[in-house]
Protein backbone atom coordinates (compact mmCIF):
# COMPACT_ATOMS: atom_id res chain seq x y z
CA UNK A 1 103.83 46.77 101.51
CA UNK A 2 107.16 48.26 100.15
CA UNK A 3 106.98 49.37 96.82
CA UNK A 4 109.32 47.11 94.50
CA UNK A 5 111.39 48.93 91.54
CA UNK A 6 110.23 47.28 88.22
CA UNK A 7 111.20 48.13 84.56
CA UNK A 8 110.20 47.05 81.55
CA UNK A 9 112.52 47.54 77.77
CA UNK A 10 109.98 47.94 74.47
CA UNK A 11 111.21 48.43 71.23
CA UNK A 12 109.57 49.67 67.83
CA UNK A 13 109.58 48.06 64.73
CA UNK A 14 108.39 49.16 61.30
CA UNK A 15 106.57 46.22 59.38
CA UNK A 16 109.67 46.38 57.33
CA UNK A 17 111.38 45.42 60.57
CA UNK A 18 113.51 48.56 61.28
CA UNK A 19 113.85 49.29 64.44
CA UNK A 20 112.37 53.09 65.02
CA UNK A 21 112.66 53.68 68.48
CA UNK A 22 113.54 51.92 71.65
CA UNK A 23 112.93 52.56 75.69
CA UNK A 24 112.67 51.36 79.40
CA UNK A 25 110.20 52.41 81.98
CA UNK A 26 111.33 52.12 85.75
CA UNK A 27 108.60 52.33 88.10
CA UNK A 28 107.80 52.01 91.86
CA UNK A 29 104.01 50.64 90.76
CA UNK A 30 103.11 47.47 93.23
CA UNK A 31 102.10 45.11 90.38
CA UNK A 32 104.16 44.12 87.18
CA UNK A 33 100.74 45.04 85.34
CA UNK A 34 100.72 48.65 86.33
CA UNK A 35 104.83 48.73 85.30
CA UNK A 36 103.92 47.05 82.09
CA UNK A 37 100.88 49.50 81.08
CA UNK A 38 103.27 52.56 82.06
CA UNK A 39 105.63 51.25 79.51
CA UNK A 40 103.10 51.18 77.14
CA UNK A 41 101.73 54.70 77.73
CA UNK A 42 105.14 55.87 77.08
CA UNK A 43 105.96 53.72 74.14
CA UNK A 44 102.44 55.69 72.62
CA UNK A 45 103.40 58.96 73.10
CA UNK A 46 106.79 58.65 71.50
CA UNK A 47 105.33 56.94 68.85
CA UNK A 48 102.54 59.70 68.44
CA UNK A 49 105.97 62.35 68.97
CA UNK A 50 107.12 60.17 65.22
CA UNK A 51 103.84 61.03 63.91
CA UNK A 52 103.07 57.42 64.20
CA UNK A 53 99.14 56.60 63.69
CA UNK A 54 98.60 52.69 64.58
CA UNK A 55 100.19 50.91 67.16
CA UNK A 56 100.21 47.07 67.61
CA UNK A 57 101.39 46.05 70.87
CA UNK A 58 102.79 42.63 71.57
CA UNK A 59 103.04 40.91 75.14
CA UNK A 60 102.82 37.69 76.47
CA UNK A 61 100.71 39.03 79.69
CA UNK A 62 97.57 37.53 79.92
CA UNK A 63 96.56 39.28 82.89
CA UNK A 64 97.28 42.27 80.68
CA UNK A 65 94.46 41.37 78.10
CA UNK A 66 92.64 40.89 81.35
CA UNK A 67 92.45 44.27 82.48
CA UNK A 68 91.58 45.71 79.11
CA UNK A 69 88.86 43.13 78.96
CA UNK A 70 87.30 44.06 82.22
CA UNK A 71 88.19 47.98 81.61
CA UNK A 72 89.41 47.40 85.42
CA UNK A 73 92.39 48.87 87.10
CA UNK A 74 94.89 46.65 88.64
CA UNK A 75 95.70 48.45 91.82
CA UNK A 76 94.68 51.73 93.15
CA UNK A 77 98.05 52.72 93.47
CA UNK A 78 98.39 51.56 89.14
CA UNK A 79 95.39 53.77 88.16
């Protein structure tokens, strides 16, 4: 299977509802999932990099709650 380019935008908000930060991930993962949790690995460490200690994230993925349920990977090539 040929790896598909996928990207995903995230943006930070303050609960004042500042913006703080804002990004996009581009990946070569095989599954939206594994593009999606990249994203969200690099939306933590900038917002640990702003000193940042709780982090809500926000996503209308099921299968995302899915994997954290199960604590399962995706796709070998996602892990």
């Amino acid at each position: 299977m040929k790896p598909q380019r996928r990207a995903y935008a995230f943006v930070a908000v303050n609960m004042q509802g500042a913006k703080m930060f804002s990004g996009v991930n581009c990946s070569l993962v095989n599954t939206a999932i594994g593009a999606l949790l990249e994203a969200m690995v690099e939306a933590g460490i900038i917002a640990k990099n702003y000193g940042i200690q709780h982090v809500l994230f926000l996503t209308d993925r099921v299968k995302l709650h899915q994997v954290f349920k199960s604590r399962k990977n995706t796709d070998w090539l996602d892990s």
